[in-house]
N, C-alpha and C. Protein backbone atom coordinates (compact mmCIF):
# COMPACT_ATOMS: atom_id res chain seq x y z
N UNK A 1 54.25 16.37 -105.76
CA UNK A 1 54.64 15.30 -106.63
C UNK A 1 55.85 14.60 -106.00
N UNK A 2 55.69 13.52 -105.98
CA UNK A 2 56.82 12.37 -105.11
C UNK A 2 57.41 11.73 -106.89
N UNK A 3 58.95 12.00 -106.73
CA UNK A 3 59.69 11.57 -108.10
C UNK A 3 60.87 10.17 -107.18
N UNK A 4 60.61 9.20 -107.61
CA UNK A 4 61.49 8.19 -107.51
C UNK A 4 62.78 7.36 -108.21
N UNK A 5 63.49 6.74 -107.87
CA UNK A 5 64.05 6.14 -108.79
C UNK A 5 64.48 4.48 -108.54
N UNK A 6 64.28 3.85 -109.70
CA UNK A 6 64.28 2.31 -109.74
C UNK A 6 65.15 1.96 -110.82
N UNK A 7 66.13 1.65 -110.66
CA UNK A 7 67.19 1.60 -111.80
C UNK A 7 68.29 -0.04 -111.33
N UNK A 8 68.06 -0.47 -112.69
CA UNK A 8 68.75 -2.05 -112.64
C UNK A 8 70.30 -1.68 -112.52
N UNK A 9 71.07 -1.19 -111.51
CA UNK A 9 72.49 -0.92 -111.58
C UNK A 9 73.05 -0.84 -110.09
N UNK A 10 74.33 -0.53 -109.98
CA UNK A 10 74.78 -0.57 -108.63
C UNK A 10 74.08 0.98 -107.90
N UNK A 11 73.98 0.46 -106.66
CA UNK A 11 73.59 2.05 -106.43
C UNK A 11 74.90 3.03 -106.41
N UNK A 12 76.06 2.88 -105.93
CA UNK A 12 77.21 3.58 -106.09
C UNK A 12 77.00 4.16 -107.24
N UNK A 13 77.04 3.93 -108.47
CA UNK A 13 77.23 4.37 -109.99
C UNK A 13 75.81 5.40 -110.24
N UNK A 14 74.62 4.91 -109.70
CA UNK A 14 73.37 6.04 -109.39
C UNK A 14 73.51 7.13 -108.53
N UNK A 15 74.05 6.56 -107.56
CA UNK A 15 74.06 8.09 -106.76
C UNK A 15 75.25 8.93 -107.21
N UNK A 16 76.37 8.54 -107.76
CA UNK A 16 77.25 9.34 -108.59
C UNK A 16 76.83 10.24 -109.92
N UNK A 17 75.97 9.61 -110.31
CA UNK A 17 75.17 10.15 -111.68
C UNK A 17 74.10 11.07 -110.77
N UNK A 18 73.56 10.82 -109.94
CA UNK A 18 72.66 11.84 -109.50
C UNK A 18 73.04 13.52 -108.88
N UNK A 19 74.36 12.77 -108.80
CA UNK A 19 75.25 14.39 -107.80
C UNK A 19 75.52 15.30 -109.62
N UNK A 20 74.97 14.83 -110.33
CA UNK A 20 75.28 15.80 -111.51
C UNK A 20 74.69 16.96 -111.58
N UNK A 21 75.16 18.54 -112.23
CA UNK A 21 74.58 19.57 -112.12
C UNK A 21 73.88 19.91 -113.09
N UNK A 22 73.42 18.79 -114.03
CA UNK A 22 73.33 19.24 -115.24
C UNK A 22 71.79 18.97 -115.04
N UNK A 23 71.36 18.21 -114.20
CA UNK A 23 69.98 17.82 -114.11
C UNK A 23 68.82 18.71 -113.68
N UNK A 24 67.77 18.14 -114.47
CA UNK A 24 66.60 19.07 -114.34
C UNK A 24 66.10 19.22 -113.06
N UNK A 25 66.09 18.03 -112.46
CA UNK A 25 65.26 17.61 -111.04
C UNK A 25 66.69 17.10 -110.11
N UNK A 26 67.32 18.05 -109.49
CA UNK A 26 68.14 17.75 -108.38
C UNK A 26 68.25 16.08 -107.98
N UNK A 27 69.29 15.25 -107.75
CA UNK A 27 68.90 14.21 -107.43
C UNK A 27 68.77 14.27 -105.65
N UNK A 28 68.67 15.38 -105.34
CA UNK A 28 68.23 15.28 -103.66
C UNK A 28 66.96 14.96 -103.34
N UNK A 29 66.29 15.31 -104.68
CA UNK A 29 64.79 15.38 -104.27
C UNK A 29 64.38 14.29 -104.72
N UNK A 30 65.09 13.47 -105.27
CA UNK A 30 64.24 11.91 -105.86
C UNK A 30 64.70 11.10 -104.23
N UNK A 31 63.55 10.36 -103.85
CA UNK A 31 63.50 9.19 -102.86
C UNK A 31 61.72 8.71 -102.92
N UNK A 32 62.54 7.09 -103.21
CA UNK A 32 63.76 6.86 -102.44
C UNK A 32 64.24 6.36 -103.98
N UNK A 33 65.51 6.24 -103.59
CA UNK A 33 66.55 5.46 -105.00
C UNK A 33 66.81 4.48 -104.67
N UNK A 34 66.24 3.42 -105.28
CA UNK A 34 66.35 2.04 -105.31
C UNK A 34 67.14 1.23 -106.83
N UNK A 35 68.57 1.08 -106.21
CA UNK A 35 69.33 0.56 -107.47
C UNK A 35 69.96 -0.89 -107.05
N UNK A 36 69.44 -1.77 -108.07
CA UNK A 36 69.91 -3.17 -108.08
C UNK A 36 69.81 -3.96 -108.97
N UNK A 37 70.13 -5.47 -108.92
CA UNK A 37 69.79 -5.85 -110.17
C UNK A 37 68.80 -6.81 -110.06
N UNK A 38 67.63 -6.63 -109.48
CA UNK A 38 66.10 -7.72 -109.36
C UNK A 38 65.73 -7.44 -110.25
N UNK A 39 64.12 -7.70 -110.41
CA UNK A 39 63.31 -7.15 -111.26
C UNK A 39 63.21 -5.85 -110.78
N UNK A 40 62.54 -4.56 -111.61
CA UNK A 40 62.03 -3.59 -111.00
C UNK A 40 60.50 -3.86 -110.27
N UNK A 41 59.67 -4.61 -110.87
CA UNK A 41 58.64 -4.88 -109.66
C UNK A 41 59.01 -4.77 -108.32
N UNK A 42 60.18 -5.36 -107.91
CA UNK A 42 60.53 -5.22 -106.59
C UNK A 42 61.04 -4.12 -106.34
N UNK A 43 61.77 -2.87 -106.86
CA UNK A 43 62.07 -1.95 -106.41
C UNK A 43 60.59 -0.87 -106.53
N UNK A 44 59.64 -1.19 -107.70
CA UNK A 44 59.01 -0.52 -107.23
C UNK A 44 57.67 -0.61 -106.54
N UNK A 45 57.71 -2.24 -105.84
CA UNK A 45 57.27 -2.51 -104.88
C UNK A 45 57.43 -1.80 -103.34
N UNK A 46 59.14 -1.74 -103.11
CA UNK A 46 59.53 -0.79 -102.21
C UNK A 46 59.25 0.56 -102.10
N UNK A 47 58.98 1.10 -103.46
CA UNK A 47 58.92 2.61 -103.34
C UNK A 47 57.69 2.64 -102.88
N UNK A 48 56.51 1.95 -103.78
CA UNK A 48 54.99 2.10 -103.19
C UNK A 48 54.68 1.96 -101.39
N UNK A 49 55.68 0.61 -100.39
CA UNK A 49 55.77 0.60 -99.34
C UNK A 49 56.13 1.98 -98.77
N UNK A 50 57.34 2.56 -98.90
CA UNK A 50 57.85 3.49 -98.11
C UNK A 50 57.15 4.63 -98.83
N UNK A 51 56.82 4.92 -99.77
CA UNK A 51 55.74 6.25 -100.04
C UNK A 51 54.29 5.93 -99.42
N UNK A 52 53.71 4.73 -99.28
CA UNK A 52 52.69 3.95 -98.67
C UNK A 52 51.48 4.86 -99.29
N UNK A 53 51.27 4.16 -100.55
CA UNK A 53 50.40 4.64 -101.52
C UNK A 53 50.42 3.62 -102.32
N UNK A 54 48.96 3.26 -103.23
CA UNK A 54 48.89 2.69 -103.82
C UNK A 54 49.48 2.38 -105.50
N UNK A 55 49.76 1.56 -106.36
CA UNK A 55 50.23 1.47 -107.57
C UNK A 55 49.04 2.23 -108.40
N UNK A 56 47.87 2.43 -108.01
CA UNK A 56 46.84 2.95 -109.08
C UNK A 56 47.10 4.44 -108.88
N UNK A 57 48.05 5.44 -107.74
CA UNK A 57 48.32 6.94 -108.07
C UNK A 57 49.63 6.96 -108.27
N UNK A 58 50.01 6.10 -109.24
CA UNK A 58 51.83 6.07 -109.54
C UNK A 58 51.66 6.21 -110.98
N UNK A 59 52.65 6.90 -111.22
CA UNK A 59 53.16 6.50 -112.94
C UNK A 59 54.69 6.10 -112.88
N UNK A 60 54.77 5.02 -113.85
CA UNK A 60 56.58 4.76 -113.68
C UNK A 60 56.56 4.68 -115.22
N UNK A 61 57.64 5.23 -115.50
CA UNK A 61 58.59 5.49 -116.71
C UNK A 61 59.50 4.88 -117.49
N UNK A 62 59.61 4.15 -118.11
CA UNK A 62 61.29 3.45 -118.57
C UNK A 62 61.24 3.62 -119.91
N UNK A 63 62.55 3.41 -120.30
CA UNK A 63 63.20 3.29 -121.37
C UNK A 63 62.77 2.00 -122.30
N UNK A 64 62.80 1.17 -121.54
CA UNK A 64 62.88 -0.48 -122.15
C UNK A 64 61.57 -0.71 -121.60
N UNK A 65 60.86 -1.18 -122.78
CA UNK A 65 59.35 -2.12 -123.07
C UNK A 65 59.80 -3.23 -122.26
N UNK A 66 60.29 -4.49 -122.31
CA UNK A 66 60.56 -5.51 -121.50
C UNK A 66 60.12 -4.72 -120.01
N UNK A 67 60.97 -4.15 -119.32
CA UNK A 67 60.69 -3.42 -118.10
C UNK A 67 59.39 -3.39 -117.58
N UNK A 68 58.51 -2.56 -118.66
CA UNK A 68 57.62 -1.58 -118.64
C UNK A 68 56.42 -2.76 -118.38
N UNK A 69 56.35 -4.02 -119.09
CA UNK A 69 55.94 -5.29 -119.08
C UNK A 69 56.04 -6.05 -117.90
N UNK A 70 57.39 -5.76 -117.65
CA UNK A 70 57.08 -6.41 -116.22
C UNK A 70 56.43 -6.24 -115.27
N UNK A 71 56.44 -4.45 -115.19
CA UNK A 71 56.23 -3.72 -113.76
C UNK A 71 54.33 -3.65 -114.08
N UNK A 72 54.51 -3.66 -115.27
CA UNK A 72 52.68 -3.50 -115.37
C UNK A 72 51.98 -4.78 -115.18
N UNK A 73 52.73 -6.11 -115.26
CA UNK A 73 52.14 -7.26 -114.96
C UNK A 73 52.20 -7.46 -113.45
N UNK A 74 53.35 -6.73 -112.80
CA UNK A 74 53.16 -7.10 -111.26
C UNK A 74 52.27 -6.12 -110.83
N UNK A 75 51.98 -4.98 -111.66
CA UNK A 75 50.84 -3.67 -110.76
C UNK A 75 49.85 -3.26 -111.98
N UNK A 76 49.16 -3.97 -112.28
CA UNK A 76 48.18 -3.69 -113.21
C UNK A 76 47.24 -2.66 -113.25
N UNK A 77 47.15 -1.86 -112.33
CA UNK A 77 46.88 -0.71 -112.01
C UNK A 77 47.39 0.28 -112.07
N UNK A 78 48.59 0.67 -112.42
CA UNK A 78 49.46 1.47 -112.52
C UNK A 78 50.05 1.83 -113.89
N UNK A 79 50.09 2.98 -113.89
CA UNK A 79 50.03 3.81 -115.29
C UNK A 79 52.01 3.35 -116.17
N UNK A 80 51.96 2.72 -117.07
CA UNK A 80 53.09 2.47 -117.19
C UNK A 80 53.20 3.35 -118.59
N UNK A 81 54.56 4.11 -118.86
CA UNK A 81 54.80 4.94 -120.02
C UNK A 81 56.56 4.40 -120.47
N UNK A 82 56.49 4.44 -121.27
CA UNK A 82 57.40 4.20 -122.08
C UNK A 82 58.66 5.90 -122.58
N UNK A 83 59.66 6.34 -122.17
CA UNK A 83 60.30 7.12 -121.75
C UNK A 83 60.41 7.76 -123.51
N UNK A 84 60.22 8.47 -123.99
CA UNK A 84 60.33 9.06 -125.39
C UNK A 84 61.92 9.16 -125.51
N UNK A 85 62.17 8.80 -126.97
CA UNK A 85 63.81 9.32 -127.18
C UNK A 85 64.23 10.41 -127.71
N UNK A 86 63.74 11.57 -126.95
CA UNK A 86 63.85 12.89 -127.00
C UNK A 86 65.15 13.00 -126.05
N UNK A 87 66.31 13.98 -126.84
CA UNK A 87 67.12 13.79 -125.78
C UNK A 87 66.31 14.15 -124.67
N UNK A 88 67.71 13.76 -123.46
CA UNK A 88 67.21 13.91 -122.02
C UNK A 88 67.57 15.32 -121.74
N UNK A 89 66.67 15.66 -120.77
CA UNK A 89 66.51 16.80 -120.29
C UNK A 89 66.04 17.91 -121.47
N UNK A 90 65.39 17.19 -121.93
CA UNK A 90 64.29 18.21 -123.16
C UNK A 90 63.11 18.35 -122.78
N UNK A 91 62.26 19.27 -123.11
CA UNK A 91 60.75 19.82 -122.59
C UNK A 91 60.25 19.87 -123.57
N UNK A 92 59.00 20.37 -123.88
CA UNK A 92 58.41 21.13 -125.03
C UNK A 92 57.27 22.25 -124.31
N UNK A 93 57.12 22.93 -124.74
CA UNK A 93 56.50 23.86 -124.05
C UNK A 93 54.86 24.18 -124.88
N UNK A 94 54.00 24.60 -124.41
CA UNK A 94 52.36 24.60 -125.35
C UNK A 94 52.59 24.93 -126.68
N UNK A 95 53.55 25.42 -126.73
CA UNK A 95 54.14 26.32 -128.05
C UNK A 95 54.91 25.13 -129.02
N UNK A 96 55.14 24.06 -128.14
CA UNK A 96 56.07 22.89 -129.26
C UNK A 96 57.45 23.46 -129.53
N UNK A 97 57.88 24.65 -129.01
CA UNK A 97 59.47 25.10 -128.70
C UNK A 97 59.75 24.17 -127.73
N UNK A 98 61.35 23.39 -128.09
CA UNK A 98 62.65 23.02 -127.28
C UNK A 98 62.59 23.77 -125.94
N UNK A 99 62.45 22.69 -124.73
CA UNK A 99 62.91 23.70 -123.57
C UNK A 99 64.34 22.54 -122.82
N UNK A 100 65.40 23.16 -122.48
CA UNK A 100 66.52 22.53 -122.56
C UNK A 100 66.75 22.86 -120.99
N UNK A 101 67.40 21.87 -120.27
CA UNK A 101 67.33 22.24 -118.85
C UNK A 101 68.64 23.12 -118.66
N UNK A 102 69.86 23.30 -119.69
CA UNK A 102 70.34 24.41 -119.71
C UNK A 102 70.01 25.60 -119.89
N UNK A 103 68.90 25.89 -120.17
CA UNK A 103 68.57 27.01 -121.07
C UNK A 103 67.48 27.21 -119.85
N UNK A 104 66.48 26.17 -119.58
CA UNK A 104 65.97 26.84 -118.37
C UNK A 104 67.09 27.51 -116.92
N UNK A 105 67.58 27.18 -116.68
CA UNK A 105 68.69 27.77 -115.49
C UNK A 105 69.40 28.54 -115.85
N UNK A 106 69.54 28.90 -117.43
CA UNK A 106 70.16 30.15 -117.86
C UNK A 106 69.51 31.01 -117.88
N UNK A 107 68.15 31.27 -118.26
CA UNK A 107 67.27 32.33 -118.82
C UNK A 107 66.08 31.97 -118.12
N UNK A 108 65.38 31.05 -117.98
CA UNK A 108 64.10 30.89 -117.31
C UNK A 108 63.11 30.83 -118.24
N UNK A 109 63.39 30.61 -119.29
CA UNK A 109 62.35 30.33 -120.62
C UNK A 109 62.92 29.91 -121.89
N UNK A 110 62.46 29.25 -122.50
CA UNK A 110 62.37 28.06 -123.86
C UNK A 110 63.41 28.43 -124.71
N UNK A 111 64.11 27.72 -125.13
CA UNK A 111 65.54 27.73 -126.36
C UNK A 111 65.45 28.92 -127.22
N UNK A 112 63.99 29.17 -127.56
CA UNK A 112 64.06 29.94 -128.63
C UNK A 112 62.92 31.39 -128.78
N UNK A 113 63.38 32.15 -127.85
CA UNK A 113 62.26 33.19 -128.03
C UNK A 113 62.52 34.05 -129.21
N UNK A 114 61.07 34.55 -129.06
CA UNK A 114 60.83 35.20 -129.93
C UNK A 114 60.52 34.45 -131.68
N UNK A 115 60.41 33.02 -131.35
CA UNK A 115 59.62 32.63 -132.49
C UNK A 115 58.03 32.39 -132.49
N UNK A 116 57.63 33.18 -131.37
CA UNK A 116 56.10 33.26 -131.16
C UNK A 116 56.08 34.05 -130.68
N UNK A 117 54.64 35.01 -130.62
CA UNK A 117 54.25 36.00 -129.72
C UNK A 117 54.80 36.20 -128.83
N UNK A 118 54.49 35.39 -127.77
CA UNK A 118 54.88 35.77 -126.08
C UNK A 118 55.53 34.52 -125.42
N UNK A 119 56.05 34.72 -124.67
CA UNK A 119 57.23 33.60 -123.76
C UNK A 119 56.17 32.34 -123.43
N UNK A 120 56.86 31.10 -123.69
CA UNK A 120 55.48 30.78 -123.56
C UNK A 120 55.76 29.71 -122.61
N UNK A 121 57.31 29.88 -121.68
CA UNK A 121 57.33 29.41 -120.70
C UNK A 121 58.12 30.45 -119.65
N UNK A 122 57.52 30.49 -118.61
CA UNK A 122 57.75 31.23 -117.39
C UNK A 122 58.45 30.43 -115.97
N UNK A 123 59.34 31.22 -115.07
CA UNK A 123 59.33 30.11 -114.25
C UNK A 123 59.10 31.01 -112.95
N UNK A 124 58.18 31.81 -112.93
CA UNK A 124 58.07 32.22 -111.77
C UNK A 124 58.11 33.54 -112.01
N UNK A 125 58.91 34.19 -110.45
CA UNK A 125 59.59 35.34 -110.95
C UNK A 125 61.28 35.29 -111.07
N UNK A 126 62.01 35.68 -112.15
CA UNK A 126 63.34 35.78 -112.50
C UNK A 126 63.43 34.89 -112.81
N UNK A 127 64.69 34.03 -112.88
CA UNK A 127 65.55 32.69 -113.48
C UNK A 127 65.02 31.83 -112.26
N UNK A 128 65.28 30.12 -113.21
CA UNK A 128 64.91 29.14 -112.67
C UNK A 128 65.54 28.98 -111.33
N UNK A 129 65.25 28.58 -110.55
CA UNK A 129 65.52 28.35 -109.09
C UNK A 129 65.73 26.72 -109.08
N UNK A 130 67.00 26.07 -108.28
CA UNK A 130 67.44 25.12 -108.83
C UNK A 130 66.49 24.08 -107.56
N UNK A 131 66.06 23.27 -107.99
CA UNK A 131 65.35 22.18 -107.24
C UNK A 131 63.44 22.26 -107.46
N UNK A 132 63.59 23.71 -108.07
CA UNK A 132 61.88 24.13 -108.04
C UNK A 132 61.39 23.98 -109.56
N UNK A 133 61.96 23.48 -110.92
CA UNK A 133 61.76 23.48 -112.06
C UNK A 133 60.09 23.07 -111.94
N UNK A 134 59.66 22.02 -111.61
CA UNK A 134 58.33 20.83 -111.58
C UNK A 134 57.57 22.14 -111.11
N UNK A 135 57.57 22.92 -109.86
CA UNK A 135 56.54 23.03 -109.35
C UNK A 135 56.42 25.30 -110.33
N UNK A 136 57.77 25.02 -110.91
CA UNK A 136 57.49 26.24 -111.97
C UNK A 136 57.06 26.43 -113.26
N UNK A 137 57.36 25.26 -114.26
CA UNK A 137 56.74 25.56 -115.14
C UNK A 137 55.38 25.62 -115.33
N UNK A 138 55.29 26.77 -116.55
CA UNK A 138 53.48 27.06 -116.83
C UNK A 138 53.52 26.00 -118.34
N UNK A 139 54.41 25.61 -119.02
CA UNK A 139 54.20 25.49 -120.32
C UNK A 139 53.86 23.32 -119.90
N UNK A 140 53.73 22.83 -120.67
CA UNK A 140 53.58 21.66 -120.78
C UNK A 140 54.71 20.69 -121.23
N UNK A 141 54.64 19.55 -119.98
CA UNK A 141 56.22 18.78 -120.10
C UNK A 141 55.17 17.76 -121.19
N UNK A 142 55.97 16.76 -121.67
CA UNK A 142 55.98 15.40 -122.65
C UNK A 142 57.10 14.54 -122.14
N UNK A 143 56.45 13.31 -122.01
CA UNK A 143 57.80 12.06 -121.40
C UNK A 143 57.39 11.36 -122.75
């Protein structure tokens, strides 16, 4: 899975927000980061170039409908979702338990055990491993 970022801001102020530890997905592993103030069509015009793949195996994400409008009128092929206002860095797991990206790197499973049978998120073996969250969970993300 290739995770990107296209964000209407300076890039200085993005890549400062990305060196945060609090995040689910390392910001080392997002590229490329494309921060400015165009449309995003054009940044994520660039990403599709330098990943050199088409807009019909992309999904892009935002916050703001306007956005989401744009980028789907310049790539009509491309899966556009609208970002849920679940706080950030929240999960839900098959079980519909809170999974908190603190709580994954603390424990390696969902806010609240033991309100169901069995763990009903795993991340492998032992505690979360920091950069590998995506390719560990068993339970089911929601954007």
């Amino acid at each position: 899975m290739l995770i990107a970022v296209a964000s209407k801001n300076e890039l200085t102020v993005v890549e400062a927000a990305l060196q945060r530890e609090d995040m689910l997905v390392p910001g080392k592993l997002l590229f490329p980061v494309c921060a400015n103030w165009g449309p995003k069509s054009g940044s994520i015009a660039e990403i599709l170039r330098i990943w050199n793949i088409g807009a019909d195996s992309v999904v892009f994400v935002d916050d703001s409908a306007m956005e989401l409008e744009e980028v789907r009128t310049a790539f009509p092929a491309m899966t556009c979702l609208q970002f849920s206002k679940q706080p950030l860095g929240c999960w839900r797991c098959s079980n519909n338990c809170a999974i908190s990206s603190a709580s994954l790197r603390s424990t390696g499973r969902c806010v609240a055990p033991g309100q169901h049978p069995r763990e009903c998120v795993r991340l492998g073996r032992g505690r979360f491993q920091q950069g590998r969250v995506l390719a560990q969970l068993t339970g089911q993300a929601y954007i």
